[in-house]
N, C-alpha and C. Protein backbone atom coordinates (compact mmCIF):
# COMPACT_ATOMS: atom_id res chain seq x y z
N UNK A 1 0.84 -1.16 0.00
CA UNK A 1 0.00 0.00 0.00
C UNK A 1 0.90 1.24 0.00
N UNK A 2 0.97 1.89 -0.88
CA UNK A 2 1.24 3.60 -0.96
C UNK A 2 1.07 4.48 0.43
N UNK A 3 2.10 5.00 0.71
CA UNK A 3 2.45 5.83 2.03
C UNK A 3 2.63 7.57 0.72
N UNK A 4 1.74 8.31 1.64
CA UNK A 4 1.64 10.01 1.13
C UNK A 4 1.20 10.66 1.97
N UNK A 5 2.16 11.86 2.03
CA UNK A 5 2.31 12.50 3.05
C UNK A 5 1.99 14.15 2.31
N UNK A 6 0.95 14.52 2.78
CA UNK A 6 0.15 15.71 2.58
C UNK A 6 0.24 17.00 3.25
N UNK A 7 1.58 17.43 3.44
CA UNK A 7 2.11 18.54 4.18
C UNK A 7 2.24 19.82 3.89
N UNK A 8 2.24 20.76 4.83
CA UNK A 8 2.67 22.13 4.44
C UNK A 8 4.30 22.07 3.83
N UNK A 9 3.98 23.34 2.88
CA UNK A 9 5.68 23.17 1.87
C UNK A 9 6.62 24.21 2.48
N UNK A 10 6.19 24.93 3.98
CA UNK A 10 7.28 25.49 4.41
C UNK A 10 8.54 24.29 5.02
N UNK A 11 10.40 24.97 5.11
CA UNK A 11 10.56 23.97 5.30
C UNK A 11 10.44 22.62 6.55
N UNK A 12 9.66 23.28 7.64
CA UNK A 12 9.08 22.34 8.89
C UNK A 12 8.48 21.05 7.78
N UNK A 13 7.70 21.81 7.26
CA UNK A 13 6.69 20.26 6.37
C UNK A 13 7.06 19.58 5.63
N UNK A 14 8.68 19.85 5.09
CA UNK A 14 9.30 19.00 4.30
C UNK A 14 10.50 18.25 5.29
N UNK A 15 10.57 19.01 6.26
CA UNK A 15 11.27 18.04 7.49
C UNK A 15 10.43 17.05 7.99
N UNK A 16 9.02 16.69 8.04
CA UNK A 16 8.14 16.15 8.49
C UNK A 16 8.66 14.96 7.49
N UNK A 17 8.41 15.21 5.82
CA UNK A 17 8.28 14.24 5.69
C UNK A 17 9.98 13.39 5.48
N UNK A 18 11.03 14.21 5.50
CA UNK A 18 12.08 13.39 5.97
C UNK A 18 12.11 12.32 7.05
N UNK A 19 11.76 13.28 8.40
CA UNK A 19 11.45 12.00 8.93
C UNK A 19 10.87 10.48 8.89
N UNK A 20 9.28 10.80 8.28
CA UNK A 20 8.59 9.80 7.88
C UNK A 20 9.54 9.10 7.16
N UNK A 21 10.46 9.42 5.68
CA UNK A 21 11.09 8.91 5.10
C UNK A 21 12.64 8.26 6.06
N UNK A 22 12.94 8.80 7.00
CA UNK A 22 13.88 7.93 7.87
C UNK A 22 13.49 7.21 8.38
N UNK A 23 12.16 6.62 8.81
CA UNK A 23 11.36 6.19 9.97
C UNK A 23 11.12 4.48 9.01
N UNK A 24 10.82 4.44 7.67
CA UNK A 24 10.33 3.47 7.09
C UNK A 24 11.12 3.18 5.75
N UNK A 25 11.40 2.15 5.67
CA UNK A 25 11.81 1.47 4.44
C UNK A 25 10.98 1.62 3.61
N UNK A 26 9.95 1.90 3.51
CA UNK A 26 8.96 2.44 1.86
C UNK A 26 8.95 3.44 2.15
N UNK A 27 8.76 3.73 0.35
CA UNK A 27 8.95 5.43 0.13
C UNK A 27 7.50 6.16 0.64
N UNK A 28 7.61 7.14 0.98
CA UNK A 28 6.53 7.93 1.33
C UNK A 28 6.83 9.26 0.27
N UNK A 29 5.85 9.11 -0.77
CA UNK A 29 5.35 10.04 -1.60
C UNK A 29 5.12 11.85 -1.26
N UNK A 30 5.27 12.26 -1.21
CA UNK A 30 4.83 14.15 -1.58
C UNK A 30 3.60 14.62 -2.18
N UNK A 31 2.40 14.25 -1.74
CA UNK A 31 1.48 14.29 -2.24
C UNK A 31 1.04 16.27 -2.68
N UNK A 32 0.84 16.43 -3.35
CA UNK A 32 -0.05 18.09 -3.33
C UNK A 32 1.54 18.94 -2.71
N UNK A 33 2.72 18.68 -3.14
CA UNK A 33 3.67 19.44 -1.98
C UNK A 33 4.28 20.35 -3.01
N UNK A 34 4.18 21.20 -3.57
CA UNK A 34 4.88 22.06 -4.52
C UNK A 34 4.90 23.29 -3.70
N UNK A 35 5.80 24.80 -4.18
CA UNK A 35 5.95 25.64 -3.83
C UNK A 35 4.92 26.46 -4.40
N UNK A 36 4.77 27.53 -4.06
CA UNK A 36 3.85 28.24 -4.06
C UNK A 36 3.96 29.49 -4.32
N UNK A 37 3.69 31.05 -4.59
CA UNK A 37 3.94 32.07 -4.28
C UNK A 37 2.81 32.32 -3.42
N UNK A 38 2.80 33.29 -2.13
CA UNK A 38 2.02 33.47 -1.65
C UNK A 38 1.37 35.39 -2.12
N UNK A 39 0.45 35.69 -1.79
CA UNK A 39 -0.08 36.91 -2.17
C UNK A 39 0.78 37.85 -1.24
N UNK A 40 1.56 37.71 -0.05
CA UNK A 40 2.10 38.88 0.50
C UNK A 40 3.36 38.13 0.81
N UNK A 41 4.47 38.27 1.00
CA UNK A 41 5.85 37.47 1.34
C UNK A 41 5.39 37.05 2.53
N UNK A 42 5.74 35.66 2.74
CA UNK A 42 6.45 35.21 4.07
C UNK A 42 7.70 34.78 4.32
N UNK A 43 8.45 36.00 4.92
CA UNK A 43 9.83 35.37 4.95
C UNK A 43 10.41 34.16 6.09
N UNK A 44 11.45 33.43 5.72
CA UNK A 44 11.75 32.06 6.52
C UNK A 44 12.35 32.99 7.88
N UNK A 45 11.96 31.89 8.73
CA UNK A 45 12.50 32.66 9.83
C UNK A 45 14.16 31.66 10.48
N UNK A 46 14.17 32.14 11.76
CA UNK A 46 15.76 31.31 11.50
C UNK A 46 15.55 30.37 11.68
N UNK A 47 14.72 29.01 12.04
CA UNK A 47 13.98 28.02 11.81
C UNK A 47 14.45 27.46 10.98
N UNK A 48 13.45 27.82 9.83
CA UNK A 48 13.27 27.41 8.40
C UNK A 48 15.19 27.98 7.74
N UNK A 49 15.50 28.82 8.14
CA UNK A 49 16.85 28.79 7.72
C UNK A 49 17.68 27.95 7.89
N UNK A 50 17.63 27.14 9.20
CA UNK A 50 18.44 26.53 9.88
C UNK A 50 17.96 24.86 9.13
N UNK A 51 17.20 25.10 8.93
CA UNK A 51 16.52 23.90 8.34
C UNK A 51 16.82 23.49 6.73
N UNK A 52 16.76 24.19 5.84
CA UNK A 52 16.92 24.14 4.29
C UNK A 52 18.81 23.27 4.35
N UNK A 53 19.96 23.87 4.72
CA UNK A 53 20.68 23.40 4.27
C UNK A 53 20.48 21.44 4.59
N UNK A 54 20.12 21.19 5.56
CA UNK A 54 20.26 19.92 5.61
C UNK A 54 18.90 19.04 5.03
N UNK A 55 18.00 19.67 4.45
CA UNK A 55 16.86 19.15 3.38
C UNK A 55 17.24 18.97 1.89
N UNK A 56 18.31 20.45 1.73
CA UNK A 56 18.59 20.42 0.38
C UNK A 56 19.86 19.55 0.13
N UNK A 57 20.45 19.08 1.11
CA UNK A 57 21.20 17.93 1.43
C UNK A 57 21.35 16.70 1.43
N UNK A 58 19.63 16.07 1.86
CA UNK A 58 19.50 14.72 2.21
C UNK A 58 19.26 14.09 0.61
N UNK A 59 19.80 12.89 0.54
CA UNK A 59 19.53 11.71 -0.75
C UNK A 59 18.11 11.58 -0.07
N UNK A 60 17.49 11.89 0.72
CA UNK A 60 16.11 11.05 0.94
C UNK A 60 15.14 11.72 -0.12
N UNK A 61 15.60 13.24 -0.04
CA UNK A 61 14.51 14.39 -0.55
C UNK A 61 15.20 14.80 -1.83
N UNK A 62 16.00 13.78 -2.75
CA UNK A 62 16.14 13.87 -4.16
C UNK A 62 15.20 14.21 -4.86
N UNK A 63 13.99 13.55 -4.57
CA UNK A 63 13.18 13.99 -6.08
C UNK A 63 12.15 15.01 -5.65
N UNK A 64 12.37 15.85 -4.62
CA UNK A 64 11.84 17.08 -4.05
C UNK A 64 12.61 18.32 -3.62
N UNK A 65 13.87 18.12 -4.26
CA UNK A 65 14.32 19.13 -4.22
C UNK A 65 14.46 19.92 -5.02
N UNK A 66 14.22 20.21 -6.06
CA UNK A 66 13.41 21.51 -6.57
C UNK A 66 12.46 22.58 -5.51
N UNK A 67 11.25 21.62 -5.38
CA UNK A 67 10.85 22.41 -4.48
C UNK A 67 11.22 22.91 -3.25
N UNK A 68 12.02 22.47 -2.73
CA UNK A 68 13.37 22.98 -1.28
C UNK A 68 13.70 23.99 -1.46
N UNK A 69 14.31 23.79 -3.08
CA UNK A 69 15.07 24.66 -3.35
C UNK A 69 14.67 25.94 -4.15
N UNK A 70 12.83 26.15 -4.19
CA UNK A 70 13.00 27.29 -4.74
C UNK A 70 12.33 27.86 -3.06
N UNK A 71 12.35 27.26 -2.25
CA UNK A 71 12.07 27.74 -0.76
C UNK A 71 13.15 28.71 -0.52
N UNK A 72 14.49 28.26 -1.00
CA UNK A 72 15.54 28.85 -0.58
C UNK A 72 16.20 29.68 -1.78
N UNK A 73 15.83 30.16 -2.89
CA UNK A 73 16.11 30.91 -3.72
C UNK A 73 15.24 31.99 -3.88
N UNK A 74 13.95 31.86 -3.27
CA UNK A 74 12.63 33.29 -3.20
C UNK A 74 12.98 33.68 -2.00
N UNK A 75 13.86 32.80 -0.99
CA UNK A 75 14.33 33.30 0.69
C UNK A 75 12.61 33.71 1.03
N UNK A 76 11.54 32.90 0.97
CA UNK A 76 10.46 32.97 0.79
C UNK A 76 9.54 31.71 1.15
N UNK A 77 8.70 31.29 2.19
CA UNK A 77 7.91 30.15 2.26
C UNK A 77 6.91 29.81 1.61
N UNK A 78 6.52 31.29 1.43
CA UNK A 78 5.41 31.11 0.11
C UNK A 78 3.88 30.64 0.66
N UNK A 79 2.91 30.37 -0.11
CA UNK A 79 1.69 30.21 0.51
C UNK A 79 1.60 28.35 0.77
N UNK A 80 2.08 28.62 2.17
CA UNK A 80 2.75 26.62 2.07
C UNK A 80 1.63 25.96 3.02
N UNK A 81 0.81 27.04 3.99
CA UNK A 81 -0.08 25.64 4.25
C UNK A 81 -1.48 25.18 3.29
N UNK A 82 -1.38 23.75 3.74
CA UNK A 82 -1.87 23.15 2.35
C UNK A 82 -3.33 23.45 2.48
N UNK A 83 -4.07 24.01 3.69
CA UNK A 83 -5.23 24.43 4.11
C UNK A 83 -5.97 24.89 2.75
N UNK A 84 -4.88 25.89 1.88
CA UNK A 84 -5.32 26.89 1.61
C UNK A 84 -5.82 26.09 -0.02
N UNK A 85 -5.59 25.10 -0.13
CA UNK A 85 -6.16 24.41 -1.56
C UNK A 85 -7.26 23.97 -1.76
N UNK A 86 -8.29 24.02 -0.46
CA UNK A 86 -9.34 23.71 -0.31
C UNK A 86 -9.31 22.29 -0.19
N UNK A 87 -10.82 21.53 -0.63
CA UNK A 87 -10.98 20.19 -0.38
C UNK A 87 -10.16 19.15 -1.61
N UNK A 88 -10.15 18.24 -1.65
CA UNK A 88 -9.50 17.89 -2.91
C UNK A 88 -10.72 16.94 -3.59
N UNK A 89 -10.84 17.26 -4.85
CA UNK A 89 -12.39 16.19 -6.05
C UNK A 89 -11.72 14.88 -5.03
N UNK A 90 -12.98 14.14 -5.21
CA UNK A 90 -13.17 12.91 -5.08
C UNK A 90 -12.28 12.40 -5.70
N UNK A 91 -12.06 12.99 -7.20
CA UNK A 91 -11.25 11.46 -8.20
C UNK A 91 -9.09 12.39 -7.92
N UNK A 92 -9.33 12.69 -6.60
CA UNK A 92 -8.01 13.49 -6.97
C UNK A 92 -6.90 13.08 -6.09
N UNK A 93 -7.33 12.26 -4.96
CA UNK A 93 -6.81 11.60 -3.92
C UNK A 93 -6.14 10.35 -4.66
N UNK A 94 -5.08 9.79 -4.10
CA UNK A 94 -4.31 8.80 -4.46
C UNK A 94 -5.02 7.34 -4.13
N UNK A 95 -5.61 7.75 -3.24
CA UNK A 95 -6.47 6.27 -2.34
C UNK A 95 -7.89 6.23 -2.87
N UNK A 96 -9.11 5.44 -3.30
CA UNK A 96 -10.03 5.68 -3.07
C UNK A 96 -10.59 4.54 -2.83
């Protein structure tokens, strides 16, 4: 069964799913996790600073680092909680 992890794309929510991804021998997917622009800046705080070099680092988060990395090239979190996408269609979920 498919493991997806439906997180905010600041970088806390892509540390989330590192973990998950240290935690288990199957891959856990990035479901809905892209960057975003948000309508007013949110800048990273030292947190999220402290956080990017070792995300944009890990072999775990290879095929998500793009999106890491435009976290850390807008120096910008962007509109990352996933709240804001509303509900998702019925036929849009990975599971049904």
């Amino acid at each position: 069964m498919p493991h997806h992890h439906f997180g905010d794309t600041d970088p806390a929510g892509w540390h989330i799913l590192l973990k998950l991804r240290e935690a288990t021998p199957r891959h856990v997917e990035a479901y809905h996790m892209q960057w975003r622009p948000a309508s007013a800046p949110s800048p990273l705080t030292p947190y999220d600073r402290q956080l990017l070099p070792k995300l944009l680092n890990s072999p775990l988060l290879a095929d998500v680092r793009p999106e890491i990395a435009a976290i850390a090239r807008c120096h910008d979190r962007g509109d990352f909680e996933q709240e804001t996408l509303g509900p998702p269609a019925a036929d849009g979920w990975p599971f049904r």
